[in-house]
Structure formats: C-alpha cells, structure tokens
Protein backbone atom coordinates (compact mmCIF):
# COMPACT_ATOMS: atom_id res chain seq x y z
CA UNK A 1 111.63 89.42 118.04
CA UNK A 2 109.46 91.70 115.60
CA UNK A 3 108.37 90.22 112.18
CA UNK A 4 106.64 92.29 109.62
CA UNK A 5 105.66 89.90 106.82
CA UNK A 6 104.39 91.37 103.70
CA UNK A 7 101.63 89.22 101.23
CA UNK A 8 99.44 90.12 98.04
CA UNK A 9 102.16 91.43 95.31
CA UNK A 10 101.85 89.72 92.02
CA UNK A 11 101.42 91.13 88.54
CA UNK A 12 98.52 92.57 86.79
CA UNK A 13 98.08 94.96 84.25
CA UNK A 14 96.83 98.76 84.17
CA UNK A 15 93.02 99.27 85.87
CA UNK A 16 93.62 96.07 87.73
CA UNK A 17 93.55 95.79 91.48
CA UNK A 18 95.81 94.31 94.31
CA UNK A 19 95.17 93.80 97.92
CA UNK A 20 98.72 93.66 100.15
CA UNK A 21 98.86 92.61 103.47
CA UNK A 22 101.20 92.44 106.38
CA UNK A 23 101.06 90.81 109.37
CA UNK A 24 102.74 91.48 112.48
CA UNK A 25 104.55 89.28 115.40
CA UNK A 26 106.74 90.45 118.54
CA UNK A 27 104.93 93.96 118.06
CA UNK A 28 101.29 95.21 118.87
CA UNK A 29 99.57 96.83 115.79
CA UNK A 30 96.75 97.65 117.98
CA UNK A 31 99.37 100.52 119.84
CA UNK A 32 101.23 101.63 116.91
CA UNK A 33 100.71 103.85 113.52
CA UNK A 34 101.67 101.53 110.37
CA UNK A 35 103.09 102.71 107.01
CA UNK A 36 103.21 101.58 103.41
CA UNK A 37 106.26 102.72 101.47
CA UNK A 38 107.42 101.59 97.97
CA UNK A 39 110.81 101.53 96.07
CA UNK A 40 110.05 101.47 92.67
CA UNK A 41 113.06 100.36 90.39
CA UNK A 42 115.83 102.61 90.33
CA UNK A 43 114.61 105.28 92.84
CA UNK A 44 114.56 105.79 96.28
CA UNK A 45 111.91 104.19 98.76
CA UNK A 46 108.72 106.72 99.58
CA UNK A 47 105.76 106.73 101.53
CA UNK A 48 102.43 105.51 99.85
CA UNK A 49 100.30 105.17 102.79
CA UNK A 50 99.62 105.68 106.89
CA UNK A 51 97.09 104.57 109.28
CA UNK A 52 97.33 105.80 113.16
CA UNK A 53 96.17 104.54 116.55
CA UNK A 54 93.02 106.61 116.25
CA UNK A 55 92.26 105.02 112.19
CA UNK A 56 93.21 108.44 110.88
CA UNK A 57 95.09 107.76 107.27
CA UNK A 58 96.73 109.58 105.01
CA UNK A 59 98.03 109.09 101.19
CA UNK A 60 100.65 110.16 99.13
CA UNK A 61 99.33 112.33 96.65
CA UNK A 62 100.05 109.92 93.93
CA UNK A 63 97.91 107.09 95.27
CA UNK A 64 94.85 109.19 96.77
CA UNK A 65 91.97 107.66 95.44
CA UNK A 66 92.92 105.15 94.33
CA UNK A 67 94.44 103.15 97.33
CA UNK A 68 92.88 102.25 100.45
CA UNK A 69 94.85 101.25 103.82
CA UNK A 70 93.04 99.69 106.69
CA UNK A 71 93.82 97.57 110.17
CA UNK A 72 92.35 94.82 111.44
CA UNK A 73 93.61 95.04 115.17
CA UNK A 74 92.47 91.67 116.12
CA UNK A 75 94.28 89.83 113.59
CA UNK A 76 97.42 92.50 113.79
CA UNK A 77 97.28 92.89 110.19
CA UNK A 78 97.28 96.08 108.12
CA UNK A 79 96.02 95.98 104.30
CA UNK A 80 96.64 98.02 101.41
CA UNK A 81 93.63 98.01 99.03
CA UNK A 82 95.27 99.08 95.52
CA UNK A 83 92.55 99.94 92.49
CA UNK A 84 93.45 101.33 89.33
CA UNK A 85 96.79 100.49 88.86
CA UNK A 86 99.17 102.39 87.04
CA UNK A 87 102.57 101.15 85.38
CA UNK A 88 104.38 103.72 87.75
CA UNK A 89 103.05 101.92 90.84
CA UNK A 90 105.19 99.10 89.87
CA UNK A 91 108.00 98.96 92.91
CA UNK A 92 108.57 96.60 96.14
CA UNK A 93 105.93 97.82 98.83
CA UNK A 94 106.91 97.67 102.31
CA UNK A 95 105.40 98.03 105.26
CA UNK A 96 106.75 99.83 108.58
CA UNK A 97 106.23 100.27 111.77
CA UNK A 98 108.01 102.94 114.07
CA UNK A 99 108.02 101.65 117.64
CA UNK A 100 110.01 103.64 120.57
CA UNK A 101 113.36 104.97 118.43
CA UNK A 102 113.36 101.98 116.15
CA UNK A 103 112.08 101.65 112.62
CA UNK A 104 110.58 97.60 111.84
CA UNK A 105 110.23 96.90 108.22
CA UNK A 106 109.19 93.63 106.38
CA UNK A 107 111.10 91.88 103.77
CA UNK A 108 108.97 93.66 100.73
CA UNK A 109 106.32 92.51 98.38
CA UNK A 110 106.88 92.82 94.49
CA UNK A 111 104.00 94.54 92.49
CA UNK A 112 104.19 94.54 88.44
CA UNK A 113 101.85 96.49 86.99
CA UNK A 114 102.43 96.03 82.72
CA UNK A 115 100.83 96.56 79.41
C-alpha cells in the first residue's frame, strides 16, 4: 500500500522560511519523478515544484528562486526548501507521485504565511 506523508507546514510571516517534507512507503522514490503542488484557498490545486530520476527540477514560475526541491533517495524522502515567503504562497502543499497510470498523493500540509 503507497503512503505519501507530508511534514513541515506551520505558519510564519512574509520573508520567513519553511522546509516541507514527505516521505514515502509501498513506493520507491529512488525510480520515480516527485511533485509539489498547492491549493491555495479558494482555487484550484497547481504545480509548485518537480524533481526527476536524473535530479533535473523544475519550478513554477511563481516560486523560482525562491523555493528549492531536493531528494534524499536513501531515506525516500523529497523536501521542499521554501525562502521568502509571500502571503500568496499560503495554500495546502501536496506532494505526488505518478507511478505506472496511477497518481499517489499525500494527505496535504497547511502553510500560513500572514502579516
């Protein structure tokens, strides 16, 4: 049975900094490309971040620079480094993994990002 579990999401204001985390069981992070998306309040989910087999990544536009995703293969973990947070990157992240037709996400981890 796959298990994404998502960590890290708290509050903290403007220019502050979160690190998110999600670990994986029942699924190999080492042989798959893993996603970030977010669903801010009142809209629809979208992609933040990817990071491939190979390490290649790629951003939204709205979070290059500023955000940071990385794997640590051994521990079957993916991060999401977040730096200078903006109100508008309040939503719930989530992180996904597509694996042979299916689509795995985790339960979602609330970030707050307030004045």
């Amino acid at each position: 049975q796959v298990q994404l579990v998502e960590s890290g999401g708290g509050l903290v204001q403007p220019g502050g900094s979160l690190r998110l985390s999600c670990t994986g069981s029942g699924i190999s992070f080492r042989d798959n490309a893993i996603n970030w998306y977010r669903q801010p309040p009142g809209k629809q989910r979208e992609f933040v971040a990817l990071i491939n087999l190979y390490g290649t990544t790629n951003y939204a536009t709205s979070v290059q620079g500023r955000f940071t995703i990385s794997r640590d293969n051994a521990k079957n973990t993916v991060s999401l480094q977040m730096n200078s947070l903006k109100p508008e990157d309040t939503a719930v992240y989530y992180c996904h993994v597509p694996e042979s037709g299916r689509d795995y996400w985790g339960q979602g981890t609330q970030v707050t990002v307030f004045s």
